[in-house]
C-alpha atoms as a PDB file:
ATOM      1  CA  UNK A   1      -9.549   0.942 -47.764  1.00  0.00           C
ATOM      2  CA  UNK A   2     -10.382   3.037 -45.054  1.00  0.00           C
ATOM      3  CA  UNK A   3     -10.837   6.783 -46.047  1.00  0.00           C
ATOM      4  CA  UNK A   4      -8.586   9.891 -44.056  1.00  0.00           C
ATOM      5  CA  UNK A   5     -12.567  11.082 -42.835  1.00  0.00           C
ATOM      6  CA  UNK A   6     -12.811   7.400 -41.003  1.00  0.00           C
ATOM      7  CA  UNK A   7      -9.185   7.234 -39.749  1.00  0.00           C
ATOM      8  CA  UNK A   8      -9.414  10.571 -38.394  1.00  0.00           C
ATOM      9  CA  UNK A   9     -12.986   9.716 -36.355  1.00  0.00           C
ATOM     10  CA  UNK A  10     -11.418   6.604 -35.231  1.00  0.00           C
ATOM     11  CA  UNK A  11      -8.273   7.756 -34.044  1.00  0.00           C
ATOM     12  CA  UNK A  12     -10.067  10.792 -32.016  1.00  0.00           C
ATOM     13  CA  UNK A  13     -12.279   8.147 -30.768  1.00  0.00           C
ATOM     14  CA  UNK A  14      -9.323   5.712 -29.543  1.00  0.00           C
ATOM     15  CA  UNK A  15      -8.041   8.977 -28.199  1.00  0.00           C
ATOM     16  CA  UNK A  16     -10.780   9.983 -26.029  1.00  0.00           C
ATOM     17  CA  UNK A  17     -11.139   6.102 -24.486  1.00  0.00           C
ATOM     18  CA  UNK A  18      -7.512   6.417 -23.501  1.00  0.00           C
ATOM     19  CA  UNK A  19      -7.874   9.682 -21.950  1.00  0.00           C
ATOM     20  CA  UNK A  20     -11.271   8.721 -19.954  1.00  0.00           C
ATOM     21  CA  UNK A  21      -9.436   5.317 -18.872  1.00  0.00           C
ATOM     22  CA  UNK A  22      -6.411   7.152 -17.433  1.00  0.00           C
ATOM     23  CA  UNK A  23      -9.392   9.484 -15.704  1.00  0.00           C
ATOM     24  CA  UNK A  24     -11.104   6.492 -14.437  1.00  0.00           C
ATOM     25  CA  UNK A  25      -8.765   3.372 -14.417  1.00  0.00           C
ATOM     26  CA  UNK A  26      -7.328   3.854 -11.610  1.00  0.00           C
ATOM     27  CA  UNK A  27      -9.139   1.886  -8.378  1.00  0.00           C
ATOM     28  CA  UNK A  28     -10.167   4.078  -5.364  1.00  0.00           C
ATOM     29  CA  UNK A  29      -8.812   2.895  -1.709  1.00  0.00           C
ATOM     30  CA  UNK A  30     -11.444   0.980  -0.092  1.00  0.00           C
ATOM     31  CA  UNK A  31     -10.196   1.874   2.925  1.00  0.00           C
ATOM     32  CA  UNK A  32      -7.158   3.371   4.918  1.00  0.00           C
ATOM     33  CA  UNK A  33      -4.638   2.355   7.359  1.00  0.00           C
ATOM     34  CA  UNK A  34      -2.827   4.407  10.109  1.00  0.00           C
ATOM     35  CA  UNK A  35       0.129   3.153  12.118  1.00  0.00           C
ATOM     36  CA  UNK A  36       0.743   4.996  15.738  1.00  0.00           C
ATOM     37  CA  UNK A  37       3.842   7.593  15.306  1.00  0.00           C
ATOM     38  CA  UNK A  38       7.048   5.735  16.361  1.00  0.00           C
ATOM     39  CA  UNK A  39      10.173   7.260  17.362  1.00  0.00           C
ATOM     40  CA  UNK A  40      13.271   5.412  16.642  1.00  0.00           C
ATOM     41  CA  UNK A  41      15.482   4.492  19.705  1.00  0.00           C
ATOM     42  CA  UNK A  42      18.241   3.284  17.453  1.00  0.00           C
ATOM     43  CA  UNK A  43      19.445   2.929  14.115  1.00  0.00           C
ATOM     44  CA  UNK A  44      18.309  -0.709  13.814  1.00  0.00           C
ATOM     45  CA  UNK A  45      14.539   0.138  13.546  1.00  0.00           C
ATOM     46  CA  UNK A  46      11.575  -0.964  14.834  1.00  0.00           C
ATOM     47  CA  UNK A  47       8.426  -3.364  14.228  1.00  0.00           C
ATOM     48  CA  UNK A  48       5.081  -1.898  12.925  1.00  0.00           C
ATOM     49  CA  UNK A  49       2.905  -4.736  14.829  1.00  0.00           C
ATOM     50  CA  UNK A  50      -0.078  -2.799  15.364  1.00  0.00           C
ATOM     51  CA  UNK A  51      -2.965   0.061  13.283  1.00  0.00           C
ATOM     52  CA  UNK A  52      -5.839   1.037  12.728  1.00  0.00           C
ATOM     53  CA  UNK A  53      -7.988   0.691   9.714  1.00  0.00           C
ATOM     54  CA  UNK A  54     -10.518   2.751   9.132  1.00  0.00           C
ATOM     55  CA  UNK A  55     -13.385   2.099   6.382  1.00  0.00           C
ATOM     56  CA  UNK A  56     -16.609   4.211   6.128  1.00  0.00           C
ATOM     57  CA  UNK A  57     -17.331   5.754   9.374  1.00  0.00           C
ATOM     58  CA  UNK A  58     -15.691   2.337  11.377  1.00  0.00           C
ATOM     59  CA  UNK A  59     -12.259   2.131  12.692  1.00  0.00           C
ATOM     60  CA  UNK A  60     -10.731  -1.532  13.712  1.00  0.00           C
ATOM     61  CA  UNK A  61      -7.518  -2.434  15.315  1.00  0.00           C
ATOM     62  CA  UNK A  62      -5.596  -4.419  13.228  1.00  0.00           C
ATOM     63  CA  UNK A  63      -2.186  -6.377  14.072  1.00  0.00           C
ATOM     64  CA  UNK A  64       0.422  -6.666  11.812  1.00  0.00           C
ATOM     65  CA  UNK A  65       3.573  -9.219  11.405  1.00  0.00           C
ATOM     66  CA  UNK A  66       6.280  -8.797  10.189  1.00  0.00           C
ATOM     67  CA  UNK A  67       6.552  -5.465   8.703  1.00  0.00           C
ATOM     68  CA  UNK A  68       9.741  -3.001  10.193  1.00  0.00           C
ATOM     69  CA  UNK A  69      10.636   0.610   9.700  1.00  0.00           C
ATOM     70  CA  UNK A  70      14.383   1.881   9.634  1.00  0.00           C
ATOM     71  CA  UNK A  71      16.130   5.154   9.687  1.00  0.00           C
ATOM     72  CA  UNK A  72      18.126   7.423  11.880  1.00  0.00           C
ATOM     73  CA  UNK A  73      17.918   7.228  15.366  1.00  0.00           C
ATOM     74  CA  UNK A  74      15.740  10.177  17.101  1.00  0.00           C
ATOM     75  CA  UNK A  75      13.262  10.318  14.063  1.00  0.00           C
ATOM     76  CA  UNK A  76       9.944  10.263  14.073  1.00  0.00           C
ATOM     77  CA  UNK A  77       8.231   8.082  11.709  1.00  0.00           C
ATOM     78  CA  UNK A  78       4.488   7.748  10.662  1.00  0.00           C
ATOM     79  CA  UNK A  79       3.284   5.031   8.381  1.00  0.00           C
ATOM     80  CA  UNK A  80      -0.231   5.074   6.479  1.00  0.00           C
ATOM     81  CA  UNK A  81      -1.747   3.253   4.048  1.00  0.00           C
ATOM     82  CA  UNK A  82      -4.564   2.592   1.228  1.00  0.00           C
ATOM     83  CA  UNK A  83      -5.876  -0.616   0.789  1.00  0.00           C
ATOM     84  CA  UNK A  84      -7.617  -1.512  -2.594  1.00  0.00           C
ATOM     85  CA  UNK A  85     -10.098  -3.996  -3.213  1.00  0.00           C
ATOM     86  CA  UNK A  86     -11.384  -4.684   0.099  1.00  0.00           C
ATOM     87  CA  UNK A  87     -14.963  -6.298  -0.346  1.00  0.00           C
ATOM     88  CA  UNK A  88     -15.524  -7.731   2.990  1.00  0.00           C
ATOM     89  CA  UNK A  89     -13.646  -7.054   6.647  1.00  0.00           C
ATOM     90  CA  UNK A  90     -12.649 -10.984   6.449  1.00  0.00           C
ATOM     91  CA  UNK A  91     -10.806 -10.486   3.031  1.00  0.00           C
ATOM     92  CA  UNK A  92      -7.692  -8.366   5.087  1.00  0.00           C
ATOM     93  CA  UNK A  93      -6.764 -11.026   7.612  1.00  0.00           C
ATOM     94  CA  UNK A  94      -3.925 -13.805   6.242  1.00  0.00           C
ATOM     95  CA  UNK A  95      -0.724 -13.756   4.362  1.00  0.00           C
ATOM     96  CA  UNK A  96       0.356 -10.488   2.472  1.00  0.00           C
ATOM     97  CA  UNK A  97       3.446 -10.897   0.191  1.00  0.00           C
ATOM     98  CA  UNK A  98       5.374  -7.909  -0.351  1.00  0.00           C
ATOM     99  CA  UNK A  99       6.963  -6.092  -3.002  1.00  0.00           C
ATOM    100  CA  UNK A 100       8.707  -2.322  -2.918  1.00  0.00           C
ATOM    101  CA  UNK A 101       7.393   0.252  -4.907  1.00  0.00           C
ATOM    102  CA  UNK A 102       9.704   1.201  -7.914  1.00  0.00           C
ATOM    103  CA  UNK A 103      12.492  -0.359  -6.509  1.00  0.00           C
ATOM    104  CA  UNK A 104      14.953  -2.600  -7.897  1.00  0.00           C
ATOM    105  CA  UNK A 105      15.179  -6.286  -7.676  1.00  0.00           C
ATOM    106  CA  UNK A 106      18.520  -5.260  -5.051  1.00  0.00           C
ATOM    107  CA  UNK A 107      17.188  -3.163  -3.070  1.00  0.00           C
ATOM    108  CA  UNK A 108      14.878  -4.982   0.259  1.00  0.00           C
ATOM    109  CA  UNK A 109      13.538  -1.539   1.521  1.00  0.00           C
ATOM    110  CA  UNK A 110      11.521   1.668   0.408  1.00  0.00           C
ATOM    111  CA  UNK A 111       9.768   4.690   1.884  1.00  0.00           C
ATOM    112  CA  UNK A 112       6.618   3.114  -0.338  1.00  0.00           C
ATOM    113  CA  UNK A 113       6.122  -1.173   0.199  1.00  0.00           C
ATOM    114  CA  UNK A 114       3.189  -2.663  -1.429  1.00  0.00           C
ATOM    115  CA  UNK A 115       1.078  -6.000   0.125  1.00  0.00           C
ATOM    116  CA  UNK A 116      -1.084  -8.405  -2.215  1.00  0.00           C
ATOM    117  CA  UNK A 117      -2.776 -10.640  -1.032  1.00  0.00           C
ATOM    118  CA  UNK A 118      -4.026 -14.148  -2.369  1.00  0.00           C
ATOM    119  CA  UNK A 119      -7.956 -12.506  -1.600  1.00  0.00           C
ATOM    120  CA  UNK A 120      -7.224  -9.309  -3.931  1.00  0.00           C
ATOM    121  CA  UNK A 121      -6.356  -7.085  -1.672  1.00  0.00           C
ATOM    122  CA  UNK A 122      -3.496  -4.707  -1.859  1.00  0.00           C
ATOM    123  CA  UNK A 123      -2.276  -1.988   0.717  1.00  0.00           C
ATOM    124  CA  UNK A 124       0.087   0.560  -0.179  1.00  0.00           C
ATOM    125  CA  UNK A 125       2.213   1.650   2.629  1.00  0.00           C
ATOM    126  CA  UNK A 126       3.932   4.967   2.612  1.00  0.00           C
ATOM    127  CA  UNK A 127       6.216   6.379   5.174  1.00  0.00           C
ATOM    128  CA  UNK A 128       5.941   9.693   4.511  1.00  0.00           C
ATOM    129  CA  UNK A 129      10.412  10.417   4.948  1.00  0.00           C
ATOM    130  CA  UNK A 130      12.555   9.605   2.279  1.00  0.00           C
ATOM    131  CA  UNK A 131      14.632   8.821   4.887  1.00  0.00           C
ATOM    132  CA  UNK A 132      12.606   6.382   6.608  1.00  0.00           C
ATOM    133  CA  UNK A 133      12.463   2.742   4.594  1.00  0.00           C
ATOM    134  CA  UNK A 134      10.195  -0.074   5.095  1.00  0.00           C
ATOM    135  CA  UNK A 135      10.470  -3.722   4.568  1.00  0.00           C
ATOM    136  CA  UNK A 136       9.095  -6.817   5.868  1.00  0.00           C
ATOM    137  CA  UNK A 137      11.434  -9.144   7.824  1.00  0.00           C
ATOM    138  CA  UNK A 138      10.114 -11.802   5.055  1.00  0.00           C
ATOM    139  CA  UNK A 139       8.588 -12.489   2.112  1.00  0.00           C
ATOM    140  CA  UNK A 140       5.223 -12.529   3.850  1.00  0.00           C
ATOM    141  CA  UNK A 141       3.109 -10.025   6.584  1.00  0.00           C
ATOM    142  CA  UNK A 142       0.434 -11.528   8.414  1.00  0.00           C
ATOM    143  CA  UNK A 143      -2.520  -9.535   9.017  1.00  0.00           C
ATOM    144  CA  UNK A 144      -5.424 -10.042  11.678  1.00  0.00           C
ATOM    145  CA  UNK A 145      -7.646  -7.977  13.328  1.00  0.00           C
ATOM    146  CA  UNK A 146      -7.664  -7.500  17.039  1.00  0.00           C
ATOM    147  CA  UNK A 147      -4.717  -5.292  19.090  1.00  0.00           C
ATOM    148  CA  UNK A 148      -1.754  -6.601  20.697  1.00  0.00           C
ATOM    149  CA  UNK A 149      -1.688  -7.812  24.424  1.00  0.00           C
END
């Protein structure tokens, strides 16, 4: 039987491991992605089609499909994004499926939408206004780099 003495060093040491993995566990963004400021001309939305991601000290035009913002005609809305896990440029292009951040299983938008895709990467989109939701016009966004014609 273990002795109060070992139980005590044990449980400070299972205490410390949890605290550093809460410091550390979390994944930095490899790198980030900007959409261009878009002001809504109606209250139906509009497409986010095109961005710019920007890794190290390089910067790459990116095109996006299927991925919409909403909200209140006359607002201005600006999109960003982290991306996580991003090992090499190549990994980004293809399918993304989607899923809202902290949103219920009802609800098909958010101001936050998260992409996975099949390669390990993930982007985290935020909208920056409450009032401005995101969502994907299915359950998949297609990425690619290059720029719209």
């Amino acid at each position: 039987m273990l002795n109060k003495r070992v139980i005590k060093q044990l449980s400070g040491a299972a205490l410390a491991l949890l605290i550093s993995a809460g410091a550390y566990g979390a994944p930095a963004a490899t790198a980030l992605l900007a959409f261009p400021t878009i002001t809504l001309t109606d209250s139906g939305g509009a497409p986010l089609d095109q961005a710019i991601l920007t890794t190290g000290q390089q910067s790459y035009d990116v095109m996006v499909n299927g991925l919409g913002v909403g909200g209140a005609k006359g607002l201005k809305v600006t999109v960003t994004g982290e991306v996580y896990g991003l090992a090499n440029l190549t990994d980004l292009e293809g399918p993304f499926v989607t899923e809202l951040a902290d949103a219920p299983p009802t609800v098909v938008s958010s101001d936050d939408l998260w992409l996975y895709s099949e390669r390990g990467v993930s982007i985290l989109l935020h909208s920056g206004n409450p009032g401005v939701k995101l969502a994907a016009g299915s359950d998949t966004v297609m990425v690619q780099f290059g720029s719209a014609q």
